[in-house]
C-alpha atoms as a PDB file:
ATOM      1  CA  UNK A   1      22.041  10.245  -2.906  1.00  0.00           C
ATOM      2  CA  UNK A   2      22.785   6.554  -1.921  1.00  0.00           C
ATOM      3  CA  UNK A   3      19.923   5.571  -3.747  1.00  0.00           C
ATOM      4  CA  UNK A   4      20.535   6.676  -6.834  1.00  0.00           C
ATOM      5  CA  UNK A   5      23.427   4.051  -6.857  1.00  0.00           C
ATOM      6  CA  UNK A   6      22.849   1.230  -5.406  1.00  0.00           C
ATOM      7  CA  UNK A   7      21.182  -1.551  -7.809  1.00  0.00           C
ATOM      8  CA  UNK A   8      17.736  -1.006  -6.304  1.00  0.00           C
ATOM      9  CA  UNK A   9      15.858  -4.277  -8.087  1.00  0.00           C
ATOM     10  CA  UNK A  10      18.928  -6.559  -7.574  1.00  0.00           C
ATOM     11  CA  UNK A  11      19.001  -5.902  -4.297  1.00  0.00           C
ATOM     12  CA  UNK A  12      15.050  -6.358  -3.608  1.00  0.00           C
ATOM     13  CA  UNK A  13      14.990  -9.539  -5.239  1.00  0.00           C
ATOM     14  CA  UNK A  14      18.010 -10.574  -3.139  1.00  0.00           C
ATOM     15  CA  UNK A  15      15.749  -9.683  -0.389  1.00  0.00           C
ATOM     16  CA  UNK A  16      12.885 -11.331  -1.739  1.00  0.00           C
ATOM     17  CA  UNK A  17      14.784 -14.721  -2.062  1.00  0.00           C
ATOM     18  CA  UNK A  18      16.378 -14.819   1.614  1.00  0.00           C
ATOM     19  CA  UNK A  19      12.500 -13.913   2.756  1.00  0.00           C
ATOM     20  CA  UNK A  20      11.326 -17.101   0.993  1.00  0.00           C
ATOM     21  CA  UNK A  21      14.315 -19.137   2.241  1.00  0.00           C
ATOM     22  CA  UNK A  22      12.584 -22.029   4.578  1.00  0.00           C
ATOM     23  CA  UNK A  23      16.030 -23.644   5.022  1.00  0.00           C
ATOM     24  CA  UNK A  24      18.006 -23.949   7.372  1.00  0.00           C
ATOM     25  CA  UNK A  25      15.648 -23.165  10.069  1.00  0.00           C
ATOM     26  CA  UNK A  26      18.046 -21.893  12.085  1.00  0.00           C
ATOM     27  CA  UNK A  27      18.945 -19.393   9.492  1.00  0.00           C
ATOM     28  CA  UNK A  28      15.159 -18.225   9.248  1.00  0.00           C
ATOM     29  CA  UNK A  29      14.361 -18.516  12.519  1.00  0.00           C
ATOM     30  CA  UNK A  30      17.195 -16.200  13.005  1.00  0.00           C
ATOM     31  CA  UNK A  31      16.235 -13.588  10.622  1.00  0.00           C
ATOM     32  CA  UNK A  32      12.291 -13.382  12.424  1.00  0.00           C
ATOM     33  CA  UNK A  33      13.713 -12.698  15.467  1.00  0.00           C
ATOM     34  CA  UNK A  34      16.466 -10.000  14.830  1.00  0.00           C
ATOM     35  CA  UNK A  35      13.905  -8.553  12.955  1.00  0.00           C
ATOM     36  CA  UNK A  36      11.077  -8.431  15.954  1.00  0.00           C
ATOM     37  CA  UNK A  37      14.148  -7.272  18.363  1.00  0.00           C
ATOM     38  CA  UNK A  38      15.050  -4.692  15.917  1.00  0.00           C
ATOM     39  CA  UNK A  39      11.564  -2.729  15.073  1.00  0.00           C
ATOM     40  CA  UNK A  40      10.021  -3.882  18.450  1.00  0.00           C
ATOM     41  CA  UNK A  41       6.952  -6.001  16.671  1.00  0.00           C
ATOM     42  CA  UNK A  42       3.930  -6.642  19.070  1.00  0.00           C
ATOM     43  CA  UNK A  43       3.825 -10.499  18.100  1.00  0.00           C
ATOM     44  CA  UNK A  44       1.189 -10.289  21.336  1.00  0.00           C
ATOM     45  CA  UNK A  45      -1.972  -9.573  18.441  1.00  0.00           C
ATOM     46  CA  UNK A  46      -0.637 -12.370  15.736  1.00  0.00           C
ATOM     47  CA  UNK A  47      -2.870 -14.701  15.368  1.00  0.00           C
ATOM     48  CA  UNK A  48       0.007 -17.378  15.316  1.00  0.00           C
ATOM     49  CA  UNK A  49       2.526 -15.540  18.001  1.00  0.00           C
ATOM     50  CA  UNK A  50       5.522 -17.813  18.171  1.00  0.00           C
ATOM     51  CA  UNK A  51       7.245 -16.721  15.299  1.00  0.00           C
ATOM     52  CA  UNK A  52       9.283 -20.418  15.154  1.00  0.00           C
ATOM     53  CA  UNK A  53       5.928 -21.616  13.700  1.00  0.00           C
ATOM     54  CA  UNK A  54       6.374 -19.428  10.537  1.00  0.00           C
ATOM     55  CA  UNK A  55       7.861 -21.377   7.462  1.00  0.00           C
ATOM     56  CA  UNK A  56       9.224 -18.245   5.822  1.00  0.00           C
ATOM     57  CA  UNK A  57      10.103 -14.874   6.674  1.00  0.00           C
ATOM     58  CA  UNK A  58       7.201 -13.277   4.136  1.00  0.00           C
ATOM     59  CA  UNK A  59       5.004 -16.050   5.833  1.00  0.00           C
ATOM     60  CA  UNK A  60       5.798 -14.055   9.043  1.00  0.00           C
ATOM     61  CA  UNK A  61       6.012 -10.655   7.683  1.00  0.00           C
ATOM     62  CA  UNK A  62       2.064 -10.847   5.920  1.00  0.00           C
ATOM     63  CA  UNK A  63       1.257 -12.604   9.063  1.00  0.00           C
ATOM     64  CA  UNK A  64      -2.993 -12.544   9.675  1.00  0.00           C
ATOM     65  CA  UNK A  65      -3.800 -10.682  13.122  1.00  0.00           C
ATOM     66  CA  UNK A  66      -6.402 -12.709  16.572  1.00  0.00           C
ATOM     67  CA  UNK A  67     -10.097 -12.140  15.600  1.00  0.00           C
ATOM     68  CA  UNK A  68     -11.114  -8.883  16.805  1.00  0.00           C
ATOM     69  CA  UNK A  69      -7.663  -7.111  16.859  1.00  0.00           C
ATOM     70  CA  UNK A  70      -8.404  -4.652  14.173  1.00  0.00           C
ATOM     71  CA  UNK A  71     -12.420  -3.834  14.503  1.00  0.00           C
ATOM     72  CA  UNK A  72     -13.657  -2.024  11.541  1.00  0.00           C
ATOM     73  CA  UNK A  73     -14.982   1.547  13.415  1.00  0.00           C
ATOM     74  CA  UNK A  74     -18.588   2.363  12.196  1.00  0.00           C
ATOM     75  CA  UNK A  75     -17.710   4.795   9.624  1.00  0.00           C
ATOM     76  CA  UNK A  76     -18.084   5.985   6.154  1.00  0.00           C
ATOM     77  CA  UNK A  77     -14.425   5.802   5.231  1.00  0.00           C
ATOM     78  CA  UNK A  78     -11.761   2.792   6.709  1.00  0.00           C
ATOM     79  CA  UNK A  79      -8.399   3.367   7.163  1.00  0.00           C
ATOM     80  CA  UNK A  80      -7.079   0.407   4.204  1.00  0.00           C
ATOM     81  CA  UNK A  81      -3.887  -0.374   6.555  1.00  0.00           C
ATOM     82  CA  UNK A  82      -1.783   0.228   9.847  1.00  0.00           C
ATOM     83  CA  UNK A  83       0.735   3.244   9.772  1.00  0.00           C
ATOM     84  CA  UNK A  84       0.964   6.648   9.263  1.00  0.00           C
ATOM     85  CA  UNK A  85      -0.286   9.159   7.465  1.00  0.00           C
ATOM     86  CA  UNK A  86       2.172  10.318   5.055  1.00  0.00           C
ATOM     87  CA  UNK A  87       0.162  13.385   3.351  1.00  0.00           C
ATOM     88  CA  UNK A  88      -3.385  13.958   2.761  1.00  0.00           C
ATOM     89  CA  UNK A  89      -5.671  16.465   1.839  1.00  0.00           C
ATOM     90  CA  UNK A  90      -7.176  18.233  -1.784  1.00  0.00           C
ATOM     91  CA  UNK A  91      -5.678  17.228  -5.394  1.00  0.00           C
ATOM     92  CA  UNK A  92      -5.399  20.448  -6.356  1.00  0.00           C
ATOM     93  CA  UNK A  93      -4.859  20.963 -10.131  1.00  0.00           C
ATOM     94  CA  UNK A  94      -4.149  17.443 -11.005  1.00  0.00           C
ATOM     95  CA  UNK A  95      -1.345  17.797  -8.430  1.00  0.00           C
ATOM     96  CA  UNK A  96      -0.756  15.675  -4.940  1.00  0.00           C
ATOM     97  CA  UNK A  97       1.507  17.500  -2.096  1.00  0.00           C
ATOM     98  CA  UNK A  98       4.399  15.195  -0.990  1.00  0.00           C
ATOM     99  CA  UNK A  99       6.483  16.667   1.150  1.00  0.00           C
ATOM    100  CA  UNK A 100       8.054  20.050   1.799  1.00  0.00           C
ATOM    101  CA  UNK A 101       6.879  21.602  -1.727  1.00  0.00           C
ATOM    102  CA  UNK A 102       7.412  18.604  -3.506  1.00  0.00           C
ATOM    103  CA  UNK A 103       4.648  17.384  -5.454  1.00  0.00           C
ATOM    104  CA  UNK A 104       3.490  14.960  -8.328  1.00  0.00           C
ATOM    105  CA  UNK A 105       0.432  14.615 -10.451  1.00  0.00           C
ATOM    106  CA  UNK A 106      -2.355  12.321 -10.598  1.00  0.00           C
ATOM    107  CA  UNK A 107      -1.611  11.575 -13.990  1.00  0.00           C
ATOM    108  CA  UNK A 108       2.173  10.342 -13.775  1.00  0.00           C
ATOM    109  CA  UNK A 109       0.795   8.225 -10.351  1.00  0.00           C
ATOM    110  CA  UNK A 110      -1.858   6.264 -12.477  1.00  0.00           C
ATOM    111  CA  UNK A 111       0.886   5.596 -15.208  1.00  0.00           C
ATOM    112  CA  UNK A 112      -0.610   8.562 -17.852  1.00  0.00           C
ATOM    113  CA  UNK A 113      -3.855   7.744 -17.603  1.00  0.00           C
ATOM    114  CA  UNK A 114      -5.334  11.114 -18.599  1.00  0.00           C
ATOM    115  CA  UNK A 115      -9.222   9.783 -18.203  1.00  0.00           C
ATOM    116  CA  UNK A 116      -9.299   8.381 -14.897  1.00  0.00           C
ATOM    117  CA  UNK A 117      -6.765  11.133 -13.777  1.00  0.00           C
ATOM    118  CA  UNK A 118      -9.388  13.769 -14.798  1.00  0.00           C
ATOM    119  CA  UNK A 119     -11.884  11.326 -12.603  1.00  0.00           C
ATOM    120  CA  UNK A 120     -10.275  12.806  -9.580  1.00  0.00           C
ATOM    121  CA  UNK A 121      -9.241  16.531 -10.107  1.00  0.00           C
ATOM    122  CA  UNK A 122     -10.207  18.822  -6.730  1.00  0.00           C
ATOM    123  CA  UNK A 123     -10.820  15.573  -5.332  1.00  0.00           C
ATOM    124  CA  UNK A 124      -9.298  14.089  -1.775  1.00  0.00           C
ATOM    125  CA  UNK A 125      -6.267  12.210  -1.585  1.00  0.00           C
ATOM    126  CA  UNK A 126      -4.147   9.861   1.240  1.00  0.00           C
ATOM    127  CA  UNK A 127      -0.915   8.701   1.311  1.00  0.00           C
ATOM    128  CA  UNK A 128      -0.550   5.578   4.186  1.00  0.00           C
ATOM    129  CA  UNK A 129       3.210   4.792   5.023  1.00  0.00           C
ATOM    130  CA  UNK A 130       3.454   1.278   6.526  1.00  0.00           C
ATOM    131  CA  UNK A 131       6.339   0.750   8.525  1.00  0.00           C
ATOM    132  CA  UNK A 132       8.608  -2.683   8.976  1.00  0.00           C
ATOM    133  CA  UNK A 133       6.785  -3.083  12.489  1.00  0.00           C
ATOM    134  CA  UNK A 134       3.152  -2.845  11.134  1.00  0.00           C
ATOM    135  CA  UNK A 135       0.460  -5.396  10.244  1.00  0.00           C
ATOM    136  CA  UNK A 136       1.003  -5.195   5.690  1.00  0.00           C
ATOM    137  CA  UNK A 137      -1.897  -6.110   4.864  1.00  0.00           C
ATOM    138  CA  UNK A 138      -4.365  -4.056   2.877  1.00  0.00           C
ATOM    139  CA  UNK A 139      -8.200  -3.854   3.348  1.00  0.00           C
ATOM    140  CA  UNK A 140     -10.989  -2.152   1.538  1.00  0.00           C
ATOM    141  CA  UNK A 141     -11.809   1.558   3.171  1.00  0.00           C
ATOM    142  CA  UNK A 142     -15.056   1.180   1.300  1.00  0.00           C
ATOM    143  CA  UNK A 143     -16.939  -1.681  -0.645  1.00  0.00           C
ATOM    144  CA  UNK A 144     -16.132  -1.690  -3.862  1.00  0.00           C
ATOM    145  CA  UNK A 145     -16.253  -3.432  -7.485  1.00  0.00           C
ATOM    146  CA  UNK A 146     -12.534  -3.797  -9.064  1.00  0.00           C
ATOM    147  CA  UNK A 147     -12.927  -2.239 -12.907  1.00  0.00           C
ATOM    148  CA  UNK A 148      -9.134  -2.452 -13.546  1.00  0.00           C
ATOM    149  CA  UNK A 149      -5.488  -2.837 -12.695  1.00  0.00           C
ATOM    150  CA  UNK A 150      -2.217  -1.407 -14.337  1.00  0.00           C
ATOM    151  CA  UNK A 151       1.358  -2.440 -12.872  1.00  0.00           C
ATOM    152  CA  UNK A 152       3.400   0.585 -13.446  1.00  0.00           C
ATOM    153  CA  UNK A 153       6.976  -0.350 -13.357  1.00  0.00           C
ATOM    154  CA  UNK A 154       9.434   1.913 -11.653  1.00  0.00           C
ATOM    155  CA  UNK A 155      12.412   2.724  -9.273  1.00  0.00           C
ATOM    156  CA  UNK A 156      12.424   1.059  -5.915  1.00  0.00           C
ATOM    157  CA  UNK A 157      13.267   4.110  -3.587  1.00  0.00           C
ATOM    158  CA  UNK A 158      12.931   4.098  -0.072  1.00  0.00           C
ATOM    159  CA  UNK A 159       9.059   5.247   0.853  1.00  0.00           C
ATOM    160  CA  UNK A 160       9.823   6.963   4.520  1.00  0.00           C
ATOM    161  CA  UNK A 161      10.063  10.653   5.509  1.00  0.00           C
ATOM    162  CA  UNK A 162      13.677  11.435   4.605  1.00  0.00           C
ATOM    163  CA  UNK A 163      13.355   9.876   0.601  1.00  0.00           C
ATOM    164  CA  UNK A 164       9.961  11.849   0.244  1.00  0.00           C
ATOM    165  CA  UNK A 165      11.312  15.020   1.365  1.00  0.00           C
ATOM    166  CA  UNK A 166      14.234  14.640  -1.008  1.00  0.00           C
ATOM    167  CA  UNK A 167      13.220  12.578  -3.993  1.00  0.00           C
ATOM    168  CA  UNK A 168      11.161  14.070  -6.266  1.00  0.00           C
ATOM    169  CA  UNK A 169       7.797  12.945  -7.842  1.00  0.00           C
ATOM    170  CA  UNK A 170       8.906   9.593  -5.555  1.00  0.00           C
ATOM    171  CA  UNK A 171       5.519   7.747  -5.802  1.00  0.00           C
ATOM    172  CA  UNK A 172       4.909   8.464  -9.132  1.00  0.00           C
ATOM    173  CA  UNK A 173       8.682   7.078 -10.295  1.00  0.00           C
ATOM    174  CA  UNK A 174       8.362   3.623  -7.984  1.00  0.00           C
ATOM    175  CA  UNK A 175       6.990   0.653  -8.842  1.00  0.00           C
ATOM    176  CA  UNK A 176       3.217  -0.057  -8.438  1.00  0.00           C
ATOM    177  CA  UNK A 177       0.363  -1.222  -8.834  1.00  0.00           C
ATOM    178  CA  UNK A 178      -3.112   1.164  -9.405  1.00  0.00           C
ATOM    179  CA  UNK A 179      -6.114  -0.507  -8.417  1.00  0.00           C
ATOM    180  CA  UNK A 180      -9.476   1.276  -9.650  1.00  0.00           C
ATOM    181  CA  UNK A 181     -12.712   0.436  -7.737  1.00  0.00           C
ATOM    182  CA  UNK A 182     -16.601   1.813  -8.426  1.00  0.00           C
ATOM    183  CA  UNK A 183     -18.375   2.703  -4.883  1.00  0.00           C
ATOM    184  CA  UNK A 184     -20.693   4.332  -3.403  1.00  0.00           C
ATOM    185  CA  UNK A 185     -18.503   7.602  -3.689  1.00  0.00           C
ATOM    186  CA  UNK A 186     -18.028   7.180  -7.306  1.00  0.00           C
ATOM    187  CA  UNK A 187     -14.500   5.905  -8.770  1.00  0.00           C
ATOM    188  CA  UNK A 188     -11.862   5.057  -6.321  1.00  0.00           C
ATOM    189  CA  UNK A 189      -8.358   4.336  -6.768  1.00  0.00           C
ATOM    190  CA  UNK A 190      -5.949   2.601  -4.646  1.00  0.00           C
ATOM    191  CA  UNK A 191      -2.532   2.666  -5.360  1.00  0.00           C
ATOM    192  CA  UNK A 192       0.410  -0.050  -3.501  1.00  0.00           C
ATOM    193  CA  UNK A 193       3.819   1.752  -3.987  1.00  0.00           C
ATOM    194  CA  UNK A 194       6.988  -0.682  -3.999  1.00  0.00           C
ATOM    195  CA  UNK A 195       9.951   0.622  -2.233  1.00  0.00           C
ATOM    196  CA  UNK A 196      13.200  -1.006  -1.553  1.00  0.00           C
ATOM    197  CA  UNK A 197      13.907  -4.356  -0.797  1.00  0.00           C
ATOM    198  CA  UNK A 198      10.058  -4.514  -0.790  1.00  0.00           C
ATOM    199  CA  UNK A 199      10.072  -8.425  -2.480  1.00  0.00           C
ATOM    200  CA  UNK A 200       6.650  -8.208  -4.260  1.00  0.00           C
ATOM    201  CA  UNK A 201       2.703  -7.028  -3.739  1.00  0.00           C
ATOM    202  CA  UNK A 202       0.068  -9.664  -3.553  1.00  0.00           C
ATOM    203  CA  UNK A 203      -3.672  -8.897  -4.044  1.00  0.00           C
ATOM    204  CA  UNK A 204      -6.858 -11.306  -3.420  1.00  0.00           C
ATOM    205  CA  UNK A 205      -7.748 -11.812  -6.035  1.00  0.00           C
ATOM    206  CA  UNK A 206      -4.443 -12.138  -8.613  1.00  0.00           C
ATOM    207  CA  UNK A 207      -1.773 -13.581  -6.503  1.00  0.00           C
ATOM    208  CA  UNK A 208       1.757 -12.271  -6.196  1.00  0.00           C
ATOM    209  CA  UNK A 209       1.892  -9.114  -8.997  1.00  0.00           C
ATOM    210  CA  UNK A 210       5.509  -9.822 -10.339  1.00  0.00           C
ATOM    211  CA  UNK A 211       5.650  -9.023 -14.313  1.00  0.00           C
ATOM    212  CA  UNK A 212       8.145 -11.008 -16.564  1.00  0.00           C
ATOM    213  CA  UNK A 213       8.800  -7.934 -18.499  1.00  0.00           C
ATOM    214  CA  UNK A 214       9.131  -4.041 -17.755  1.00  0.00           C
ATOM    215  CA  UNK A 215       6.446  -2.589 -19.542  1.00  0.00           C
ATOM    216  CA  UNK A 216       3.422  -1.741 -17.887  1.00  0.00           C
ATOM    217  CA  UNK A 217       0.353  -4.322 -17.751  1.00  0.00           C
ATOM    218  CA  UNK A 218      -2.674  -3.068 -17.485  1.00  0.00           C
ATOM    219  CA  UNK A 219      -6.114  -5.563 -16.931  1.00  0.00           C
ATOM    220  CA  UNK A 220      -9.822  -4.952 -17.553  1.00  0.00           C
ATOM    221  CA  UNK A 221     -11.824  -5.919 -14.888  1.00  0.00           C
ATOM    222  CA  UNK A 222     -15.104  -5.115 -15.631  1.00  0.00           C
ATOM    223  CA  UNK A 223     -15.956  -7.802 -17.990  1.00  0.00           C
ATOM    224  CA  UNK A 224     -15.272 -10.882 -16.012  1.00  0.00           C
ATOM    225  CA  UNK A 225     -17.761 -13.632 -15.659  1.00  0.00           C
ATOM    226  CA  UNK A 226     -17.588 -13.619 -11.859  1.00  0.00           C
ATOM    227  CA  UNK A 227     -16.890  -9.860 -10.634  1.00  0.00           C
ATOM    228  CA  UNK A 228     -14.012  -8.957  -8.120  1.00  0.00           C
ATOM    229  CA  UNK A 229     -16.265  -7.183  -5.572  1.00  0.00           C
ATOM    230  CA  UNK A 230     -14.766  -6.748  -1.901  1.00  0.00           C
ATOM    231  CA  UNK A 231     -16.901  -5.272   0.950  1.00  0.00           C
ATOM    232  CA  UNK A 232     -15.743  -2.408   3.345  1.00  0.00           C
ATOM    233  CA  UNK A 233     -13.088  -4.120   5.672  1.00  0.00           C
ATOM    234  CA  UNK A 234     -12.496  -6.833   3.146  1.00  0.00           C
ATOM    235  CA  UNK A 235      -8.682  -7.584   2.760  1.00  0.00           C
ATOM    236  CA  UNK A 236      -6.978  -6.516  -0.704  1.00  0.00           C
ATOM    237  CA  UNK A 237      -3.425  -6.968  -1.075  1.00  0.00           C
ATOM    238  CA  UNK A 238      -0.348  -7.264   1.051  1.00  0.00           C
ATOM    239  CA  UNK A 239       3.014  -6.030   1.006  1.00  0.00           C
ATOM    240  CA  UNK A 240       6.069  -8.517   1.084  1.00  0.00           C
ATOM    241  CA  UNK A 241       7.779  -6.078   3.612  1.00  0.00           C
ATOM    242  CA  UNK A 242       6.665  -2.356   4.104  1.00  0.00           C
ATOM    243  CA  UNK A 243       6.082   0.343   1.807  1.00  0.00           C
ATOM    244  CA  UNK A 244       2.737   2.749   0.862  1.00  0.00           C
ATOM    245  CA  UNK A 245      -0.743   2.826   0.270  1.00  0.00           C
ATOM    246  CA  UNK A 246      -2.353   6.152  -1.762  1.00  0.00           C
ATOM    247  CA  UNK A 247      -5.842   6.623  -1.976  1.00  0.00           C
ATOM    248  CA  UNK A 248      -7.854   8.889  -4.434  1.00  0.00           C
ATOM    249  CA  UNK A 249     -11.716  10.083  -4.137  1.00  0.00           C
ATOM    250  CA  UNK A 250     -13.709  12.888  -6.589  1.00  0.00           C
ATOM    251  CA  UNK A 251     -14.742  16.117  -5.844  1.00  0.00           C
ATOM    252  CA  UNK A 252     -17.088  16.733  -3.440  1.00  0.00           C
ATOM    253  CA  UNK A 253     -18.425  12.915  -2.148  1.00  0.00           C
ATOM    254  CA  UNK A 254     -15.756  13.063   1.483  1.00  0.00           C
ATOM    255  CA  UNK A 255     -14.164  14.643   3.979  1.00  0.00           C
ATOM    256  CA  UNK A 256     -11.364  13.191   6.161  1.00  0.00           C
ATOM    257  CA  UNK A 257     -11.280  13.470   9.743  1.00  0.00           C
ATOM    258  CA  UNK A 258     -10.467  16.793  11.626  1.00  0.00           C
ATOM    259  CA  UNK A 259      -7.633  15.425  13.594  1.00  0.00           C
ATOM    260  CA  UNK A 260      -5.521  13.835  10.758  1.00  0.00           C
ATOM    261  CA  UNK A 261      -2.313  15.441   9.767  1.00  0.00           C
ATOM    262  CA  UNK A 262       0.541  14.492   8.382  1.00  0.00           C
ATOM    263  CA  UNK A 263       2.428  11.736  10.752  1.00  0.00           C
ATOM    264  CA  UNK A 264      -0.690  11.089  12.427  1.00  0.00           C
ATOM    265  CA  UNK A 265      -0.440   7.352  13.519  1.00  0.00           C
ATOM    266  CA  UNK A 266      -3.486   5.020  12.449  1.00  0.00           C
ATOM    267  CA  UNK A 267      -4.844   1.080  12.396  1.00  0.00           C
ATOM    268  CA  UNK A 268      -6.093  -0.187   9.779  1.00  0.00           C
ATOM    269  CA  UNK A 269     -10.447  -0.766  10.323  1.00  0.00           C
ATOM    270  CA  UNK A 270     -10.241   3.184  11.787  1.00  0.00           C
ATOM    271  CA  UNK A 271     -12.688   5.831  10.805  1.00  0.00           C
ATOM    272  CA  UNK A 272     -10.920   7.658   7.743  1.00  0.00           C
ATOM    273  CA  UNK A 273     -13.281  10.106   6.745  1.00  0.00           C
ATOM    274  CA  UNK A 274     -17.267  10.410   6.222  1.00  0.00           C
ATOM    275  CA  UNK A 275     -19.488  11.206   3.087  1.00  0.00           C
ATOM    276  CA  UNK A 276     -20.116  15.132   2.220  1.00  0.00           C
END
């Protein structure tokens, strides 16, 4: 396929440059709006909704929503972002369903972690697709201390509908970056998948996640001075343009919510699913 050739990296970081450009202003100006004309963004709920005022596209892109436009639902379970929901349901035998028989393991997802894998076998699982159009930043579905990270590094395939129905093992081959959180419900992972042209992942508490090198980097969180600890609703990460948020739970702690399915469309601060 198409993506299989083209330089996938190259020509994210091409798109991560012109996203940063804040000169000319005519020339970024210009990019904001084709972009809202093109994917029909509801500038109406941006906190900031003349998008002249942005100094950057990613400025614009990551842009922070009016109080009150995404309330957090009284629920056990938040959905972490606007979108749609990809896939969700039971990891059954270490393995997550992707699309149309495809599947990939928990294992190869969390970058061979065989012990935290195991943390999550015949647990539940959800994979969020964020589209150009919707609000990219990430929030906490549940409160939760941060124990580690690991940046996988990967392949930058397109995350939508068509790639996952024909690439295989797709989120465990792009670039990430695994997130592991202790809750309420036990261990919790949260995992950003790159994509193409997708120009970097930010979280709250690290900055822009943009390794020097190709190998992976994994970070122990747990012995810090001053904890990372987020509450339910708390913001995570972002996305510098659109691409995919999986979650994991353990066996037996949560249910999702009867009427989710795969392409069901959701807000981030939604009920997600309740405690068993």
């Amino acid at each position: 396929m198409f993506q299989n050739i083209v330089p996938q990296h190259l020509l994210s970081r091409c798109t991560g440059f012109l996203a940063e450009l804040r000169h000319p202003v005519w020339l970024k100006n210009g990019l904001i709006r084709q972009f809202i004309q093109a994917f029909a963004v509801d500038m109406s709920e941006a906190a900031e909704p003349d998008y002249t005022r942005y100094t950057c596209f990613n400025e614009f892109f990551t842009r922070p929503l009016l109080e009150g436009a995404r309330p957090l639902a009284k629920a056990d379970i938040l959905c972490p972002a606007d979108g749609a929901i990809s896939q969700l349901g039971a990891i059954s035998s270490g393995m997550l369903f992707q699309a149309k028989g495809r599947q990939f393991s928990t294992e190869d997802l969390l970058g061979g972690d065989k012990v935290r894998a195991a943390q999550f076998n015949g647990g539940q699982f959800a994979t969020v697709y964020l589209s150009p159009k919707d609000y990219h930043r990430v929030h906490m579905p549940v409160a939760g201390r941060l124990t580690a990270t690991r940046y996988i590094p990967g392949q930058l395939f397109s995350v939508n509908g068509v790639t996952a129905e024909n690439v295989d093992r797709l989120f465990a081959r792009n670039e990430r970056l695994v997130c592991h959180f202790e809750t309420e419900f036990g261990p919790m992972a949260m995992i950003l998948v790159g994509a193409m042209v997708v120009a970097g992942i930010e979280t709250v508490w690290s900055g822009r996640v943009a390794p020097p090198s190709k190998c992976p980097m994994s970070l122990d969180y747990v012995h810090l001075p001053a904890p990372v600890e987020l509450a339910q609703g708390d913001e995570m990460g972002r996305f510098m343009l659109g691409s995919t948020v999986i979650l994991l739970f353990p066996r037996d702690v949560m249910s999702f919510g009867e009427h989710y399915e795969a392409g069901t469309l959701t807000r981030m601060g939604e009920s997600l699913g309740s405690r068993q």
